[in-house]
C-alpha atoms as a PDB file:
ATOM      1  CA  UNK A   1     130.496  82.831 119.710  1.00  0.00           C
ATOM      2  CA  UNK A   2     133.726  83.942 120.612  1.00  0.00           C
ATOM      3  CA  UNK A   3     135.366  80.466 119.948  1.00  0.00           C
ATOM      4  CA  UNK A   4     134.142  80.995 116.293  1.00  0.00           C
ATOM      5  CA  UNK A   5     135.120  84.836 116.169  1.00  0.00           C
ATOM      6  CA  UNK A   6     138.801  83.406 117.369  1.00  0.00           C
ATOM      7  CA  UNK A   7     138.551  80.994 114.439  1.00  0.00           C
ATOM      8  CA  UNK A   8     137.723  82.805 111.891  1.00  0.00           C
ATOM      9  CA  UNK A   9     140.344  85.810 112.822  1.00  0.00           C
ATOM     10  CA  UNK A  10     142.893  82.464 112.793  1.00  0.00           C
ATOM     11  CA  UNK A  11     141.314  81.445 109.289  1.00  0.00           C
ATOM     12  CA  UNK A  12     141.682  84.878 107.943  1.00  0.00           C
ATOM     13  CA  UNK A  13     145.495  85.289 109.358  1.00  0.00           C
ATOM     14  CA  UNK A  14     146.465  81.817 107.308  1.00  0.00           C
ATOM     15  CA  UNK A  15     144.662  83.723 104.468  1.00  0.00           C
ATOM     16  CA  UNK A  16     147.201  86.688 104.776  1.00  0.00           C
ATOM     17  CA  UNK A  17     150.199  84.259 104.938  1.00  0.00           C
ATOM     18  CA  UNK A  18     149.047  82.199 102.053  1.00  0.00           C
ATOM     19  CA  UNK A  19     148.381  79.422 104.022  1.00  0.00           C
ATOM     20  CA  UNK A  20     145.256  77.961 102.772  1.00  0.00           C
ATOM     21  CA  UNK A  21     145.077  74.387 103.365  1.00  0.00           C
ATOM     22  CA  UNK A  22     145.462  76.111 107.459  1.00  0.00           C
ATOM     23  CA  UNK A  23     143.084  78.382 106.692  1.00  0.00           C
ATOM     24  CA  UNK A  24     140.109  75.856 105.098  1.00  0.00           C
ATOM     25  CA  UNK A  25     140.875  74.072 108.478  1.00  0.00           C
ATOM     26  CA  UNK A  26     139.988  76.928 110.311  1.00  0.00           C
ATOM     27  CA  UNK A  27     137.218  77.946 108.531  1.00  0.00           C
ATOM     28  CA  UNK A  28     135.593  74.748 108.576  1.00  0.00           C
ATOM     29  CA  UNK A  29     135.866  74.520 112.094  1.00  0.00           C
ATOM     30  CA  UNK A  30     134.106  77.682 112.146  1.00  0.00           C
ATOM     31  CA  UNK A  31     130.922  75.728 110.133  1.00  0.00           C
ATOM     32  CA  UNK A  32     131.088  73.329 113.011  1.00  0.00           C
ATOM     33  CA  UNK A  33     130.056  76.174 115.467  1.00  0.00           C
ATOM     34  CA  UNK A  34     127.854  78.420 113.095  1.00  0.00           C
ATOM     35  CA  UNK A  35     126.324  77.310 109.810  1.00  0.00           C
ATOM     36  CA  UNK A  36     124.666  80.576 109.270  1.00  0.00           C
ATOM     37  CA  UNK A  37     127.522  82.694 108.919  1.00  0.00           C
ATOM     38  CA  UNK A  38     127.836  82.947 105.438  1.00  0.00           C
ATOM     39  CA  UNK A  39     131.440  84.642 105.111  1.00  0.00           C
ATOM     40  CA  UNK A  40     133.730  81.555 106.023  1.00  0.00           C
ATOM     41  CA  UNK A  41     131.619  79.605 102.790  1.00  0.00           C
ATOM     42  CA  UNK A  42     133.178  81.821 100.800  1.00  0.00           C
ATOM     43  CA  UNK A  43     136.309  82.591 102.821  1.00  0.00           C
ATOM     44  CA  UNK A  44     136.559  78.928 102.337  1.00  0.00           C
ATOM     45  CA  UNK A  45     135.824  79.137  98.751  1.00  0.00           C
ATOM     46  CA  UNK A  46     138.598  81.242  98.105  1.00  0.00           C
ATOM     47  CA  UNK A  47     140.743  79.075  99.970  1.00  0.00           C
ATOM     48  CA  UNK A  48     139.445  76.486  97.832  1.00  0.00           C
ATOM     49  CA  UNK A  49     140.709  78.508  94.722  1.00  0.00           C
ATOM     50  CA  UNK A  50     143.673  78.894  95.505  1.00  0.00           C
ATOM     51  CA  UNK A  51     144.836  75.544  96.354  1.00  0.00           C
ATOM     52  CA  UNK A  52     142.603  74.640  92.570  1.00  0.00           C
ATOM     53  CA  UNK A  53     139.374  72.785  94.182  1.00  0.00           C
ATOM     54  CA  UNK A  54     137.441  74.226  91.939  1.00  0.00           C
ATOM     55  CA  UNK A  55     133.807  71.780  92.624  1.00  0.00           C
ATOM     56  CA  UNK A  56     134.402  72.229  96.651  1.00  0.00           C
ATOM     57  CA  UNK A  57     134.556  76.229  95.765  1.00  0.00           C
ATOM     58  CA  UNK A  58     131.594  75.894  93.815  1.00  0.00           C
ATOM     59  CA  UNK A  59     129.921  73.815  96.513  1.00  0.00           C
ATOM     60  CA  UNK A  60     130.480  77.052  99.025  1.00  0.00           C
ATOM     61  CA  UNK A  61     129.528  79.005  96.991  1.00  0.00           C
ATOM     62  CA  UNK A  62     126.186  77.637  96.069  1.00  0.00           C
ATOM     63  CA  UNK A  63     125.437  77.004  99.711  1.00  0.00           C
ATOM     64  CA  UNK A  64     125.517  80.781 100.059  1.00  0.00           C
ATOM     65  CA  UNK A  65     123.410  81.714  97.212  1.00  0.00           C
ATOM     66  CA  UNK A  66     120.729  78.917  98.080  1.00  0.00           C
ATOM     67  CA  UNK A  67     120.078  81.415 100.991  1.00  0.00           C
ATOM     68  CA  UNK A  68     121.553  84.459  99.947  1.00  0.00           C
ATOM     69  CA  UNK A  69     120.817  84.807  96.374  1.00  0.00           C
ATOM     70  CA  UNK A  70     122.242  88.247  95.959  1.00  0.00           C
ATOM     71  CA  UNK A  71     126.126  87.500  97.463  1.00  0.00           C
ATOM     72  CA  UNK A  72     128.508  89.246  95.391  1.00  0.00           C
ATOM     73  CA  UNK A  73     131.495  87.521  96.546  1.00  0.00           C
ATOM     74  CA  UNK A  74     129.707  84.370  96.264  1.00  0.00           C
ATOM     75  CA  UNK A  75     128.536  84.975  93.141  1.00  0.00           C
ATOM     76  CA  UNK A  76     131.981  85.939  91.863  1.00  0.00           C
ATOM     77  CA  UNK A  77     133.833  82.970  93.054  1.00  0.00           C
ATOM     78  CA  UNK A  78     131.237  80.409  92.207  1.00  0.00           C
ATOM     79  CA  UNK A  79     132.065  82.058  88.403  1.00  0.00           C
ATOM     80  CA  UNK A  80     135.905  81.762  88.954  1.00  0.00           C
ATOM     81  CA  UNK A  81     134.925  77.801  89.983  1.00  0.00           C
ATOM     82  CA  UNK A  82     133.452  77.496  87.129  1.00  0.00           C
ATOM     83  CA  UNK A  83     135.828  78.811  84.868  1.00  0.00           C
ATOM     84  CA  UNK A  84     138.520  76.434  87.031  1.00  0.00           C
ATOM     85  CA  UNK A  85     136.572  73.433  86.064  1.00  0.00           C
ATOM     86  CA  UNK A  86     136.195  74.287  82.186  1.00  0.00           C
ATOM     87  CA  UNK A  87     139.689  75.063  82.015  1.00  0.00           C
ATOM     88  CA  UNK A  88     141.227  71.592  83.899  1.00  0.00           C
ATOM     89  CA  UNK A  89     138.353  69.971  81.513  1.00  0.00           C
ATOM     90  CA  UNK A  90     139.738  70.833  78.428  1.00  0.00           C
ATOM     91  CA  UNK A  91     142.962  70.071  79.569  1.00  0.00           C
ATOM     92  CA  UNK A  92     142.008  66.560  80.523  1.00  0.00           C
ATOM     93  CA  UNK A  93     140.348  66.551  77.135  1.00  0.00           C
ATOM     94  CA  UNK A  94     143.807  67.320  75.537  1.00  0.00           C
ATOM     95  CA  UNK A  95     145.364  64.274  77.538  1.00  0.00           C
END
C-alpha cells in the first residue's frame, strides 16, 4: 500500500505541473497495485482529457460507475468525454 500511496502522490504532482502523459504513467501503475481504488480511474481520466483521449477517458470513467454508480467526478468527466468525441466527430465529418 504504500508503494501505491507514493504513486499516486507522484501521479497527482505531474497533475500540478501539467504533466499528464507522466502522470497517466503513474496512475496506471497505481491500477497495477490496486484496482479498487477508484480515484486514479478518474485521475487518469482527466489526464486523459487533457492530452484529448476522449474514448480512454470515457473507458475510466465507466469502469467507475459500473461499480460506483453515483461518482460525481466520474460522472462529470465521462460527460466531458463525450462531448470530446462529438466535437472531433463533426470535425472529421467536416474533413
Amino acid at each position: 500500500m504504500e508503494k501505491f500511496k507514493r504513486l499516486k502522490n507522484e501521479g497527482n504532482d505531474f497533475v500540478k505541473m501539467g504533466e499528464y502523459e507522466e502522470a497517466v504513467n503513474k496512475y496506471s501503475e497505481c491500477m497495477k497495485l490496486n484496482t479498487e481504488e477508484y480515484t486514479v480511474y478518474t485521475n487518469r481520466a482527466l489526464c486523459y482529457l487533457k492530452l484529448y483521449k476522449y474514448e480512454e477517458a470515457k473507458q475510466d470513467c465507466d469502469h467507475v460507475l459500473q461499480i460506483e454508480d453515483s461518482n460525481i467526478k466520474a460522472f462529470y468527466r465521462r460527460a466531458l468525454a463525450y462531448k470530446g468525441l462529438q466535437v472531433r466527430k463533426k470535425n472529421m465529418a467536416g474533413i
